[in-house]
N, C-alpha and C. Protein backbone atom coordinates (compact mmCIF):
# COMPACT_ATOMS: atom_id res chain seq x y z
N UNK A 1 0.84 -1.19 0.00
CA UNK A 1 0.00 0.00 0.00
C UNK A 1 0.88 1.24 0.00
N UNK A 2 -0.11 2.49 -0.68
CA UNK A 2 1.14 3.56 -0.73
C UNK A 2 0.74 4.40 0.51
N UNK A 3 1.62 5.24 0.99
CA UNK A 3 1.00 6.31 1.88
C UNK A 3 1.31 7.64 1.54
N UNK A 4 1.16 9.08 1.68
CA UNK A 4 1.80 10.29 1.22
C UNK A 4 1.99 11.11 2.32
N UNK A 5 3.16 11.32 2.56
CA UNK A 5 3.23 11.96 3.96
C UNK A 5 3.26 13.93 3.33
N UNK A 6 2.75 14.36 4.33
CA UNK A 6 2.26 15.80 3.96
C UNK A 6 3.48 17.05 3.84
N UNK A 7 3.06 18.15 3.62
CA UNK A 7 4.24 18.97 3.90
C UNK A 7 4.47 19.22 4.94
N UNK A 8 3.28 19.54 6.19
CA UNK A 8 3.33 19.40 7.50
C UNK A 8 3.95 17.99 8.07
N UNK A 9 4.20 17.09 7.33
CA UNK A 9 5.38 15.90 7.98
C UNK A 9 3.96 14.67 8.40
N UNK A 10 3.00 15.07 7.98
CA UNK A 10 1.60 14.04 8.67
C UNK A 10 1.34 13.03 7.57
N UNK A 11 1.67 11.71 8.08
CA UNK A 11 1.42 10.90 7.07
C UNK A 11 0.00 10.28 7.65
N UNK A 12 -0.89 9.63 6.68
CA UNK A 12 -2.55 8.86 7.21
C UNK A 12 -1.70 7.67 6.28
N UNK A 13 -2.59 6.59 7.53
CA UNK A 13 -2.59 5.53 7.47
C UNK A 13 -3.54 4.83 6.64
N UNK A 14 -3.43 3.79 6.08
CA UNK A 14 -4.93 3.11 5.04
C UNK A 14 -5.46 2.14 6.09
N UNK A 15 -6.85 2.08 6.30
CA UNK A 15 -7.57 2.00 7.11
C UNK A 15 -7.25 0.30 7.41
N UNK A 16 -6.84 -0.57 6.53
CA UNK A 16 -6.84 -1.71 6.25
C UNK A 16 -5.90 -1.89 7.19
N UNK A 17 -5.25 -1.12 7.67
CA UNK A 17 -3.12 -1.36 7.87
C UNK A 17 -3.92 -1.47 9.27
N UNK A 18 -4.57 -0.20 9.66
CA UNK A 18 -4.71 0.31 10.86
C UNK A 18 -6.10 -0.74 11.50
N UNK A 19 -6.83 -1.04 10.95
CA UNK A 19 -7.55 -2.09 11.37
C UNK A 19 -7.07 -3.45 11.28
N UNK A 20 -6.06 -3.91 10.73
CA UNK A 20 -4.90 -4.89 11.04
C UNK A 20 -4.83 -5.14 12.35
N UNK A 21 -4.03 -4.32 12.49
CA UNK A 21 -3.21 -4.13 14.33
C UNK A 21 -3.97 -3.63 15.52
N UNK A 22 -5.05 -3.14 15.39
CA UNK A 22 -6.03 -2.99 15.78
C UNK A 22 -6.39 -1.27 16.12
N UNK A 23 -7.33 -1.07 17.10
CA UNK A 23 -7.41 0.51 17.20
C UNK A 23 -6.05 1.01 18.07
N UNK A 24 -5.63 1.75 18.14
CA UNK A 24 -4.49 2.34 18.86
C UNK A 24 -4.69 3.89 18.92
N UNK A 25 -4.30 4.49 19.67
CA UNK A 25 -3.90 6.29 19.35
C UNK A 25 -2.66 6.51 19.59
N UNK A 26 -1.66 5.83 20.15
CA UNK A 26 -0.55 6.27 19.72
C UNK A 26 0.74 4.62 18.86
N UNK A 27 1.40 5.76 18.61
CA UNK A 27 2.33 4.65 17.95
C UNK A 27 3.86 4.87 18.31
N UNK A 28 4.30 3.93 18.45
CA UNK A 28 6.09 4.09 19.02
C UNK A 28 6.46 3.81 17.68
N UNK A 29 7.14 5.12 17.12
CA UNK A 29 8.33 5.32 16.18
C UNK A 29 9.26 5.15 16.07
N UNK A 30 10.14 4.26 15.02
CA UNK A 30 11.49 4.33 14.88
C UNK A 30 11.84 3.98 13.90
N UNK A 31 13.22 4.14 13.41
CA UNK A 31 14.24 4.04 11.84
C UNK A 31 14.92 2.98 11.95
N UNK A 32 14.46 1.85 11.30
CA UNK A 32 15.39 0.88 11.33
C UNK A 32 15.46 0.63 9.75
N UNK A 33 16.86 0.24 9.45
CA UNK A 33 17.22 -0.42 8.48
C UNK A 33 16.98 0.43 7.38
N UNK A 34 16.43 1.99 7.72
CA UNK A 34 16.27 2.74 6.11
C UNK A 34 14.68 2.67 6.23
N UNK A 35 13.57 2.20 7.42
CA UNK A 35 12.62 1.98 7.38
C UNK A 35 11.90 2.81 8.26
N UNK A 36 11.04 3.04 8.39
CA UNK A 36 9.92 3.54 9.33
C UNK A 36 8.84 2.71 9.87
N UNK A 37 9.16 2.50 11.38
CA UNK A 37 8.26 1.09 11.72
C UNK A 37 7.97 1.52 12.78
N UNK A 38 6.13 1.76 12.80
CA UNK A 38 5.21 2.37 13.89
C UNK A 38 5.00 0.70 14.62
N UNK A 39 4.78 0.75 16.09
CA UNK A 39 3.98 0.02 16.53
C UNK A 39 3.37 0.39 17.52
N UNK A 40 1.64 -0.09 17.43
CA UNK A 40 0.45 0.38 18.27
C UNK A 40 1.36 0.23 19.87
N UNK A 41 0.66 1.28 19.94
CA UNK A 41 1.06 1.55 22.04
C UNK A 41 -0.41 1.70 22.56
N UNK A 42 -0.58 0.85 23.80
CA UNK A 42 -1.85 1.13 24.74
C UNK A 42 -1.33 1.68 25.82
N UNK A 43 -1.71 2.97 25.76
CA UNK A 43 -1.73 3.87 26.90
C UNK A 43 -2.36 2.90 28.40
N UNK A 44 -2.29 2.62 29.54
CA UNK A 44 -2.75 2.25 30.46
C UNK A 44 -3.13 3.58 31.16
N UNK A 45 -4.33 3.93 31.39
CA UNK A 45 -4.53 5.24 32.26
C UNK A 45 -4.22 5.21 33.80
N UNK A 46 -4.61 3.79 34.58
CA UNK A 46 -4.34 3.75 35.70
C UNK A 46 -2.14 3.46 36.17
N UNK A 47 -2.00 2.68 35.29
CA UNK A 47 -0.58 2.94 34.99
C UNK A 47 0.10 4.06 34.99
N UNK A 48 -0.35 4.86 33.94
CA UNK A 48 0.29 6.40 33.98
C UNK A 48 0.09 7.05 35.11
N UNK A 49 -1.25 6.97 36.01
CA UNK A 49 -1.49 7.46 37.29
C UNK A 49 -0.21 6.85 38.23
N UNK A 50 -0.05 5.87 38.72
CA UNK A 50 0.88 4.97 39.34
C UNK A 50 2.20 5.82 39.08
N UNK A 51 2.36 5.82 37.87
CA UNK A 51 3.89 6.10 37.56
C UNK A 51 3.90 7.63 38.06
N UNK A 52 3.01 8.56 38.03
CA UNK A 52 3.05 10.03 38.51
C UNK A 52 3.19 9.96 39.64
N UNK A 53 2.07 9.35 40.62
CA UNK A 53 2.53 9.18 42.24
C UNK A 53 4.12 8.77 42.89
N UNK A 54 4.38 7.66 41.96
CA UNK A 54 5.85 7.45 42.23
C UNK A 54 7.10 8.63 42.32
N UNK A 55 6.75 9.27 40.80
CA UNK A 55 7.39 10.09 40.52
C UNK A 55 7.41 11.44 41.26
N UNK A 56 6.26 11.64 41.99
CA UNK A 56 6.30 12.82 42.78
C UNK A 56 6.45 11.99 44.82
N UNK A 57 6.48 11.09 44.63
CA UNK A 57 7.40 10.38 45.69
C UNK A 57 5.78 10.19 46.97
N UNK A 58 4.84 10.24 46.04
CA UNK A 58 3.02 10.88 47.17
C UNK A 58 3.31 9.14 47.91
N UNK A 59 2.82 9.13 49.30
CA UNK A 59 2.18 7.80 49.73
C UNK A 59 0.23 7.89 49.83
N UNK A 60 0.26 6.81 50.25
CA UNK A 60 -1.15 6.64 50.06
C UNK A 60 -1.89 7.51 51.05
N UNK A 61 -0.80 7.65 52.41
CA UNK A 61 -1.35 8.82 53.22
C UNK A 61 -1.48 10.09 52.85
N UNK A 62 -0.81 10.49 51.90
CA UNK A 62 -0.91 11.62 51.32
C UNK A 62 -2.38 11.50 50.28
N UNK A 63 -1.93 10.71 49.44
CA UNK A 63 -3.46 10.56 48.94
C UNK A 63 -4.86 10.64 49.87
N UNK A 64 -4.43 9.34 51.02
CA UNK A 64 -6.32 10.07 51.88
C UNK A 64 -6.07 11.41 52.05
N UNK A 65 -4.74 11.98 52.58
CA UNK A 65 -5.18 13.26 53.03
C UNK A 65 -5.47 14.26 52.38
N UNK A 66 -5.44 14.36 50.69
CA UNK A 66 -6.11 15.19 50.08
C UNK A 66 -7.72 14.77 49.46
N UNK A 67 -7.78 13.28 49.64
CA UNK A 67 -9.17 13.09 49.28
C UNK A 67 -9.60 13.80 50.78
N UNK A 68 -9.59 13.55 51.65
CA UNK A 68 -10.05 14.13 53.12
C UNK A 68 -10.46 15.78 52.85
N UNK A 69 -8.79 16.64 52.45
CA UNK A 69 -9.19 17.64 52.08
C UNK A 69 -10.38 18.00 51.39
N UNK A 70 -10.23 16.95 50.35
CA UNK A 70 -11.46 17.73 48.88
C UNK A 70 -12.58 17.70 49.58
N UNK A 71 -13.03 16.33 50.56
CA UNK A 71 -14.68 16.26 50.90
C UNK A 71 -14.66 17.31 52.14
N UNK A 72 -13.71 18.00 52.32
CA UNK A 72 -13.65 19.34 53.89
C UNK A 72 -13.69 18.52 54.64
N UNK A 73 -13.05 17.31 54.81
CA UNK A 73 -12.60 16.82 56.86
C UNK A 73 -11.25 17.42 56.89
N UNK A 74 -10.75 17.38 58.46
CA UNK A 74 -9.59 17.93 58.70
C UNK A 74 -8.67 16.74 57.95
N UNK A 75 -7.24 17.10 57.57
CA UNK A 75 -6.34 16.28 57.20
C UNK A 75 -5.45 15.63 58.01
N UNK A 76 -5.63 15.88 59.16
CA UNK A 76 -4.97 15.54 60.37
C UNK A 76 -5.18 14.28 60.82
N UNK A 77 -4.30 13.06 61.03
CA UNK A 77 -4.77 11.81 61.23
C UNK A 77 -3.84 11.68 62.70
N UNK A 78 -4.85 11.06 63.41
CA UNK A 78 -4.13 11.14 64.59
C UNK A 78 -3.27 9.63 64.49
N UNK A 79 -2.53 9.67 65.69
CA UNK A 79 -1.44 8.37 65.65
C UNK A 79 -1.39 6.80 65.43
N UNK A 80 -2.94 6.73 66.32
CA UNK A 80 -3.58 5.10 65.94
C UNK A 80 -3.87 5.14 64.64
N UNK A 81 -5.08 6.41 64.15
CA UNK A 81 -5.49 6.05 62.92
C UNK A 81 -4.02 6.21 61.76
N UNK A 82 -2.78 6.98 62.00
CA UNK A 82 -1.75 6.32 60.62
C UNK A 82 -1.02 5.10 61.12
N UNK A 83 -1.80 4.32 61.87
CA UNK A 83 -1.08 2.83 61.73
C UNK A 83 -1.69 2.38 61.30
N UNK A 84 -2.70 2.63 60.37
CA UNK A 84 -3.80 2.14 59.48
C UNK A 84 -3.75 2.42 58.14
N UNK A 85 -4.02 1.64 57.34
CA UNK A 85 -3.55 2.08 56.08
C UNK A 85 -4.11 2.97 55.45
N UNK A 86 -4.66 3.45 54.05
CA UNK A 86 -5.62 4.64 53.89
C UNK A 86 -6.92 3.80 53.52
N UNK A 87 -6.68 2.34 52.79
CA UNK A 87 -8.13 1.82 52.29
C UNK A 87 -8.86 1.36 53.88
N UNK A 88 -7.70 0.96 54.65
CA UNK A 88 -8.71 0.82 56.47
C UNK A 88 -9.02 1.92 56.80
N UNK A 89 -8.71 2.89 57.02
CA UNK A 89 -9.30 4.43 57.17
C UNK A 89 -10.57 4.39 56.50
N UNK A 90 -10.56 4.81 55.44
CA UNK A 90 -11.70 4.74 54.09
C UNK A 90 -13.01 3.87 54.67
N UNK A 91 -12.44 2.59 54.91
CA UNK A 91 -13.89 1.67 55.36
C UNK A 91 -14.49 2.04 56.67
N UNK A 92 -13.20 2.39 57.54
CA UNK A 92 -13.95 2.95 58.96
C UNK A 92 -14.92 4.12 58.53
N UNK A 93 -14.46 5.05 57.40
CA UNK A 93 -15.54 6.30 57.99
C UNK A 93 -16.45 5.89 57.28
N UNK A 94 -16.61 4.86 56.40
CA UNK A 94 -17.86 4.44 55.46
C UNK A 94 -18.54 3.79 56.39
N UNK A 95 -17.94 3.43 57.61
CA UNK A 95 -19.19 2.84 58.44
C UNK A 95 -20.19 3.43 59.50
N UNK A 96 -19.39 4.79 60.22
CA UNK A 96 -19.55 5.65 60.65
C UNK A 96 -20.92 6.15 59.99
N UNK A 97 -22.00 6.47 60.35
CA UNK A 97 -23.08 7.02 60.00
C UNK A 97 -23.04 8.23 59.51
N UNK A 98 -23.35 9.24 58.60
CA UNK A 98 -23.07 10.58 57.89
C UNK A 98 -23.83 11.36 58.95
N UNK A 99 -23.46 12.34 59.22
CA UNK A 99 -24.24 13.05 59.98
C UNK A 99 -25.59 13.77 59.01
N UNK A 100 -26.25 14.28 60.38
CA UNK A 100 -27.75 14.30 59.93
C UNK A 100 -27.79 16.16 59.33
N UNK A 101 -27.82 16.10 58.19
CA UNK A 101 -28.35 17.39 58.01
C UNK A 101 -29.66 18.15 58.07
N UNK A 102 -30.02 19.31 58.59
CA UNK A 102 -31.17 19.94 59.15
C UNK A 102 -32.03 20.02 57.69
N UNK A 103 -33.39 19.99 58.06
CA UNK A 103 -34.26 19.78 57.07
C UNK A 103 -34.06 21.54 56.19
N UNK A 104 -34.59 21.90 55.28
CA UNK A 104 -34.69 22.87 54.84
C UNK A 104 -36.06 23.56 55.23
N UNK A 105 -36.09 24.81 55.57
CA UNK A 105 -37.53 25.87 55.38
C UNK A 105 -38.68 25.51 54.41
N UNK A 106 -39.68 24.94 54.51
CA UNK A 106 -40.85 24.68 54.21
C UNK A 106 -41.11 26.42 53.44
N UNK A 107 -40.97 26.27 51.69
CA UNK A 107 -41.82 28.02 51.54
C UNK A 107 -43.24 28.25 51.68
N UNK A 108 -43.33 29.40 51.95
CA UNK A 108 -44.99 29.52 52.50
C UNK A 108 -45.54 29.45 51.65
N UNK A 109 -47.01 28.92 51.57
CA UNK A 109 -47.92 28.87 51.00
C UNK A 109 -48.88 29.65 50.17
N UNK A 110 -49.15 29.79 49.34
CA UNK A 110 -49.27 30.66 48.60
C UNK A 110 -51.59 30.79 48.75
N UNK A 111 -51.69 31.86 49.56
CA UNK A 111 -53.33 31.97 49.12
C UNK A 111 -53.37 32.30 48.06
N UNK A 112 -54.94 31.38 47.34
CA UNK A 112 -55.40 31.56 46.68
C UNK A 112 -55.51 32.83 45.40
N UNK A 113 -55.51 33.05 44.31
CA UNK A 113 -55.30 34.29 43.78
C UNK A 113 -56.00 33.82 42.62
């Protein structure tokens, strides 16, 4: 099959090639032998997550403590609870009952008109 790569450097693929190897969005490039040889890459999304946490050095305590942040509890874990991991944390307050929020103002009633 032929392909025509553009002046902008963008070559399209023939649909046949690309439904071959299956769907992909990206492709790992390289020059071998005088050649140009793409092969499909699957992004892993939870992977790439993993590899960022690593890379910014976060533990999982750090993680509850900004999920904590986002829902507004304090971030402060006292001493028993960080000998706990963050998914045992997590289940304790899921068992804990939500507190009761106050009903809202009833609007008044409207006479007749």
């Amino acid at each position: 099959m032929l392909a025509k790569i553009t002046s902008k450097n963008q070559l399209t693929l023939p649909k046949a090639v690309t439904q071959a190897v299956g769907a992909a969005e990206y492709f790992e490039v390289e020059a071998r032998g005088g050649q140009i040889v793409l092969t499909p890459v699957r992004i892993q999304r939870g992977d790439a997550v993993r590899a960022k946490l690593a890379e910014l050095n976060l533990t999982e305590a750090d993680v509850a403590d900004a999920v904590a942040w986002a829902r507004g509890a304090p971030a402060a874990v006292s001493p028993r609870q960080a000998a706990k991991s963050a998914p045992e944390r997590a289940a304790e307050r899921a068992r804990k009952p939500a507190p009761r929020k106050a009903a809202a103002p009833k609007p008044p009633r409207r006479r007749g008109a």
